[in-house]
Protein backbone atom coordinates (compact mmCIF):
# COMPACT_ATOMS: atom_id res chain seq x y z
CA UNK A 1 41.65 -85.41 40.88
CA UNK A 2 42.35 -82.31 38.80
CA UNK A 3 44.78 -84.75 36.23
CA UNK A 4 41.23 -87.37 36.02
CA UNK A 5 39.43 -84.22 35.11
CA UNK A 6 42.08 -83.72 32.66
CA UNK A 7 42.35 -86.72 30.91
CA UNK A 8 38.33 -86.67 30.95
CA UNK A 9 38.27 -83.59 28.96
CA UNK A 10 41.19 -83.99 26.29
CA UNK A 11 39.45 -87.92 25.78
CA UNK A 12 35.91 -86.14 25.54
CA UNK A 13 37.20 -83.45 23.01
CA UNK A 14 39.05 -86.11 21.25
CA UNK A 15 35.73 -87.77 20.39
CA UNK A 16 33.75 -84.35 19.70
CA UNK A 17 36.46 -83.93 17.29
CA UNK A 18 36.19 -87.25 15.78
CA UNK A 19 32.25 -87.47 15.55
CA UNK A 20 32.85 -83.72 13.69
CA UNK A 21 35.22 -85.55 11.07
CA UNK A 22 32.84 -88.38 10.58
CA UNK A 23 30.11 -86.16 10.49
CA UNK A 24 31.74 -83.63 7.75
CA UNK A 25 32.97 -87.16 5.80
CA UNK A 26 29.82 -88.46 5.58
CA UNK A 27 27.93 -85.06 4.38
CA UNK A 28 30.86 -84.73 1.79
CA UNK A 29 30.06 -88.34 0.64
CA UNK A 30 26.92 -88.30 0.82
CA UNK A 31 26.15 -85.02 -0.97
CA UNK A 32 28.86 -84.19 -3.64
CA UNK A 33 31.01 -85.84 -6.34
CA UNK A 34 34.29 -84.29 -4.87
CA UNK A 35 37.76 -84.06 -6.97
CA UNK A 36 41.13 -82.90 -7.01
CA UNK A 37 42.37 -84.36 -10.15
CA UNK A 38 40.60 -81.25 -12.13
CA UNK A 39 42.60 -78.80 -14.36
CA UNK A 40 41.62 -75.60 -16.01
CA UNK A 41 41.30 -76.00 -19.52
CA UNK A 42 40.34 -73.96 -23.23
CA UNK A 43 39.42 -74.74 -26.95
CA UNK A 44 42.95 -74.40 -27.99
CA UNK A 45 43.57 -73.96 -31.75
CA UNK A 46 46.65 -74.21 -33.25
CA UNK A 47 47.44 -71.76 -36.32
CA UNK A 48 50.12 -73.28 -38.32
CA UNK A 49 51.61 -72.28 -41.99
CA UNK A 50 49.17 -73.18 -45.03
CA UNK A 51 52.34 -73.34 -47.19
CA UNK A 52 55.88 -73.69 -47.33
CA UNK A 53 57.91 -70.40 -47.81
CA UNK A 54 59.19 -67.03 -45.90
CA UNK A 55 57.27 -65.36 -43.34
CA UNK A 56 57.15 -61.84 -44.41
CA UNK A 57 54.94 -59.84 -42.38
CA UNK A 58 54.10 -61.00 -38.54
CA UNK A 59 51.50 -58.74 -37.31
CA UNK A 60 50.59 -60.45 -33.84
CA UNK A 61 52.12 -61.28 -30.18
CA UNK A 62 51.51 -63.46 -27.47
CA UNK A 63 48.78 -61.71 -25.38
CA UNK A 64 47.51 -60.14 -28.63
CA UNK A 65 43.34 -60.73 -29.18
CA UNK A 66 42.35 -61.76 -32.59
CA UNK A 67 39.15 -62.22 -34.42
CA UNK A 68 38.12 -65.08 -36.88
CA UNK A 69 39.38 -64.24 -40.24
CA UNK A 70 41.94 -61.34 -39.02
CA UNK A 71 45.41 -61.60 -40.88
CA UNK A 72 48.01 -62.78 -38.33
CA UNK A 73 51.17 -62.76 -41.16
CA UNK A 74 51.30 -63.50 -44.36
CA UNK A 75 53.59 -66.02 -46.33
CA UNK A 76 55.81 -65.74 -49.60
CA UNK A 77 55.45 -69.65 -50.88
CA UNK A 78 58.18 -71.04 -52.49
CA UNK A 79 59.39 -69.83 -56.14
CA UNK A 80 57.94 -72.22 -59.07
CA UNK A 81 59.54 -71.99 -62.04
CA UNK A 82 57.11 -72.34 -65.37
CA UNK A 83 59.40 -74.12 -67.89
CA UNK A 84 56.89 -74.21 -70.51
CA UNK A 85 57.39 -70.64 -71.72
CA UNK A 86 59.48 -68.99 -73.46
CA UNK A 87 61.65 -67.59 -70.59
CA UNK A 88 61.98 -69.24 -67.12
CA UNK A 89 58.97 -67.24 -64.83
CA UNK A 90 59.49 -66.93 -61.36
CA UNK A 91 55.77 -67.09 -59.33
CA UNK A 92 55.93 -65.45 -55.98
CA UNK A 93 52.53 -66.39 -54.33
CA UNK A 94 51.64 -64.17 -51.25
CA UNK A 95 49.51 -66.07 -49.06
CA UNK A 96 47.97 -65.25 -45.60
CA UNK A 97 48.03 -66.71 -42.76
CA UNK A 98 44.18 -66.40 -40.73
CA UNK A 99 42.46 -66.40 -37.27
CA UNK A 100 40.32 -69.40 -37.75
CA UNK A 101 38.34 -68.77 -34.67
CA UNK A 102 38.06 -65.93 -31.87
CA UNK A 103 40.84 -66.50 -28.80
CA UNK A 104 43.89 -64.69 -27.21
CA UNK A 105 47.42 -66.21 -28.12
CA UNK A 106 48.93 -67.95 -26.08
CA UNK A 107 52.21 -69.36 -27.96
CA UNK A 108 53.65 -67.24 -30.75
CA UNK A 109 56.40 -68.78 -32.21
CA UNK A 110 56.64 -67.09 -35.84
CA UNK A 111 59.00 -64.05 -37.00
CA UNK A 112 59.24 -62.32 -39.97
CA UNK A 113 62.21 -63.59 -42.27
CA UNK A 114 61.68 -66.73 -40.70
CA UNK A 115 61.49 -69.87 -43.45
CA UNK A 116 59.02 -72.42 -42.75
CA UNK A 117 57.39 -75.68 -44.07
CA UNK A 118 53.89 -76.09 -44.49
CA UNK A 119 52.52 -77.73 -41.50
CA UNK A 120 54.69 -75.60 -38.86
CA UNK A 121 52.42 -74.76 -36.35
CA UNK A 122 53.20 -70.68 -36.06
CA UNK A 123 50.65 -69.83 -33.03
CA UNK A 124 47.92 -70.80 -30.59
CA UNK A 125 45.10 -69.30 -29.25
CA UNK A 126 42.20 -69.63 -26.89
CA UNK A 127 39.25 -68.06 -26.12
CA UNK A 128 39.82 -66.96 -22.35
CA UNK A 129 36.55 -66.03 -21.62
CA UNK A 130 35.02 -69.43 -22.79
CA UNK A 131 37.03 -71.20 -20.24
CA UNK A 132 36.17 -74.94 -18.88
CA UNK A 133 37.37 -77.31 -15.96
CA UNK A 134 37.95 -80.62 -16.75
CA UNK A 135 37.40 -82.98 -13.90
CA UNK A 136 38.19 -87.04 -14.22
CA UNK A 137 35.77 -88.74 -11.74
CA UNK A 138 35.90 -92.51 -10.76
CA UNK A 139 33.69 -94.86 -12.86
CA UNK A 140 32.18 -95.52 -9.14
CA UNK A 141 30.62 -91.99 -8.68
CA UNK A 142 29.10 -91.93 -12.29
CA UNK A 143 25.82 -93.05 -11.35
CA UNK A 144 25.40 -90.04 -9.38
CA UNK A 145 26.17 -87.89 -12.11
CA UNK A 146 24.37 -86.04 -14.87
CA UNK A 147 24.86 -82.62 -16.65
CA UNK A 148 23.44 -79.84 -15.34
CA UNK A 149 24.21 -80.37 -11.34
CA UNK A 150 25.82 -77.43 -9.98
CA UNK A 151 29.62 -77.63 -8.90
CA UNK A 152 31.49 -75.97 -6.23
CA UNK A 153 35.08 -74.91 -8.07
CA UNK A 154 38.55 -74.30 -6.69
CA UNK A 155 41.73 -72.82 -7.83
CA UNK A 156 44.88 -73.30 -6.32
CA UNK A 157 46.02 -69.78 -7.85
CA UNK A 158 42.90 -68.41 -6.17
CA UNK A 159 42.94 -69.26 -2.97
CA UNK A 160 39.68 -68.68 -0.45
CA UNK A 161 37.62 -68.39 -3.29
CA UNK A 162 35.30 -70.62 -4.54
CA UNK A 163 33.82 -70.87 -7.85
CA UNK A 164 30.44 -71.84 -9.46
CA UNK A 165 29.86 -74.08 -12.33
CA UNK A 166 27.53 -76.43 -13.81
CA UNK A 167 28.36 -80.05 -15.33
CA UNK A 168 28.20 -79.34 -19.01
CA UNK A 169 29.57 -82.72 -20.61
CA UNK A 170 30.01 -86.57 -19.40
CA UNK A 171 32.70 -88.34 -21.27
CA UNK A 172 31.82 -91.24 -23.20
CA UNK A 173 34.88 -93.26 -22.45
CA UNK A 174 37.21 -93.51 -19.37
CA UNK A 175 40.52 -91.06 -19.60
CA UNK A 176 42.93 -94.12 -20.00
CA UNK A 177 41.48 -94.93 -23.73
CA UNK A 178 43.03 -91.47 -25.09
CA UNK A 179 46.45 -92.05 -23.07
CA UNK A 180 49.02 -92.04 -25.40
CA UNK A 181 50.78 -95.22 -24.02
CA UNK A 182 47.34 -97.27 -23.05
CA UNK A 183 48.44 -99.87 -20.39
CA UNK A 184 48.37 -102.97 -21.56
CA UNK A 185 48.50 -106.63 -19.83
CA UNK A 186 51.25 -109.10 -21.25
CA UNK A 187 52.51 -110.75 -18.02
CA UNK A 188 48.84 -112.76 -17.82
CA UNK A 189 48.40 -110.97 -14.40
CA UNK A 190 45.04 -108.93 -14.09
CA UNK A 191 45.20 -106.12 -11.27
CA UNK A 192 42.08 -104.22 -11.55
CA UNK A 193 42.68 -100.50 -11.73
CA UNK A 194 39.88 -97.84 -11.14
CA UNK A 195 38.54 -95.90 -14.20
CA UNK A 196 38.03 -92.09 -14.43
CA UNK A 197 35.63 -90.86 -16.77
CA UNK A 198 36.80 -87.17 -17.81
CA UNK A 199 33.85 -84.42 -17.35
CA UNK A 200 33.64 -81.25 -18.57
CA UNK A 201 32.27 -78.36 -16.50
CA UNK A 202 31.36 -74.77 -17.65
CA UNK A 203 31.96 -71.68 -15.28
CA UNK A 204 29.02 -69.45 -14.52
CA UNK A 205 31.76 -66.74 -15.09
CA UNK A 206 34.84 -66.38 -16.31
CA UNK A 207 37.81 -64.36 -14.12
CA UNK A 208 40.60 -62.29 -14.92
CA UNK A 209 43.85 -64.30 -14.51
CA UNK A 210 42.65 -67.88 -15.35
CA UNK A 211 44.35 -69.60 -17.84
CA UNK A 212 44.55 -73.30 -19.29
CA UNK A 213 46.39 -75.97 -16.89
CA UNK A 214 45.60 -74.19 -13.54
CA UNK A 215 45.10 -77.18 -10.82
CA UNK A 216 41.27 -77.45 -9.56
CA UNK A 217 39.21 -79.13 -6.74
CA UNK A 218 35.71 -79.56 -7.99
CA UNK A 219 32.76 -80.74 -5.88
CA UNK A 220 29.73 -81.84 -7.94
CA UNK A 221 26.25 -81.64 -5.94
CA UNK A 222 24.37 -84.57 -5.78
């Protein structure tokens, strides 16, 4: 009797538990957009050298903040000679390398008495406090979407804590148009693959200790 009794209860907590995972499914699916390919991301801009020559003053490190317009080193171009005159004249040019925006660096990868080309790119920076989460949703779930719906955001570095965000920006085409190696069909056999559509959500408020690339779950209310 007692092992009928037994089975009878693991079988009826079996189901409870089931009917609690349906349940919680269905909510989930019913009421949010929910994610996990999501990544932390900034406006990254990348400071490179406006001219070919010998870095001769480097007056920034990674972790540094800079301002738009502050001097972050400053160049000695190439000589030119003037063969018109007289006597050869040797033209040192001193040119400056600037902030073109406000951010923290990230990646600084100049040194003074270093020789570089024009084009290098010297540093990058990113406005930390300005930071975004950029979430690729299936093409399925867009007609539930629209900017402005509030979003449930978690960190992987951040565990227990959830974040709060707002949909900011709906991507105008799906993520595999910008891959660098778009797949393409040359066999003449068609196997439909889902689309994701990136989106770009804004956090009500920045934290201390995120940074571009962390992993994030995002779930969008419906």
């Amino acid at each position: 009797m007692k092992k009928v009794v037994t089975v009878n209860v693991i079988v009826a907590l079996i189901i409870v538990g089931l009917g609690i995972g349906a349940w919680y499914y269905a909510t989930n699916i019913m009421n949010f957009i929910i994610t996990e390919d999501a990544q932390v991301q900034g406006d990254l801009s990348t400071i490179s050298a406006p001219a070919s020559g010998k870095i001769v003053k480097w007056n920034i490190k990674t972790g540094d903040t800079v301002k738009e317009g502050d001097v972050i080193a400053e160049i000695v171009a190439g000589n030119t000679e003037i063969t018109d005159l007289p006597e050869e004249v040797s033209v040192i040019e001193t040119i400056p390398v600037t902030a073109p925006a406000d951010g923290t660096v990230i990646q600084s990868d100049g040194r003074e008495g270093q020789v570089v080309a024009a084009g290098t790119p010297l540093v990058i920076t990113v406005p930390l406090d300005q930071l975004f989460v950029t979430a690729n949703i299936e093409e399925g779930e867009l007609k539930g979407l629209k900017t402005g719906q509030d979003v449930d955001i978690t960190l992987d570095a951040f565990p227990g804590r959830t974040f709060s965000g707002k949909v900011q920006q709906i991507g105008l085409a799906t993520v595999s148009v910008f891959s660098l190696f778009p797949s393409e069909n040359t066999s003449g056999n068609y196997t439909k693959v889902t689309q994701k559509v990136p989106v770009k959500i804004r956090f009500d408020s920045v934290e201390k200790g995120m940074v571009p690339g962390l992993n994030a779950t995002v779930k969008i209310h419906k």
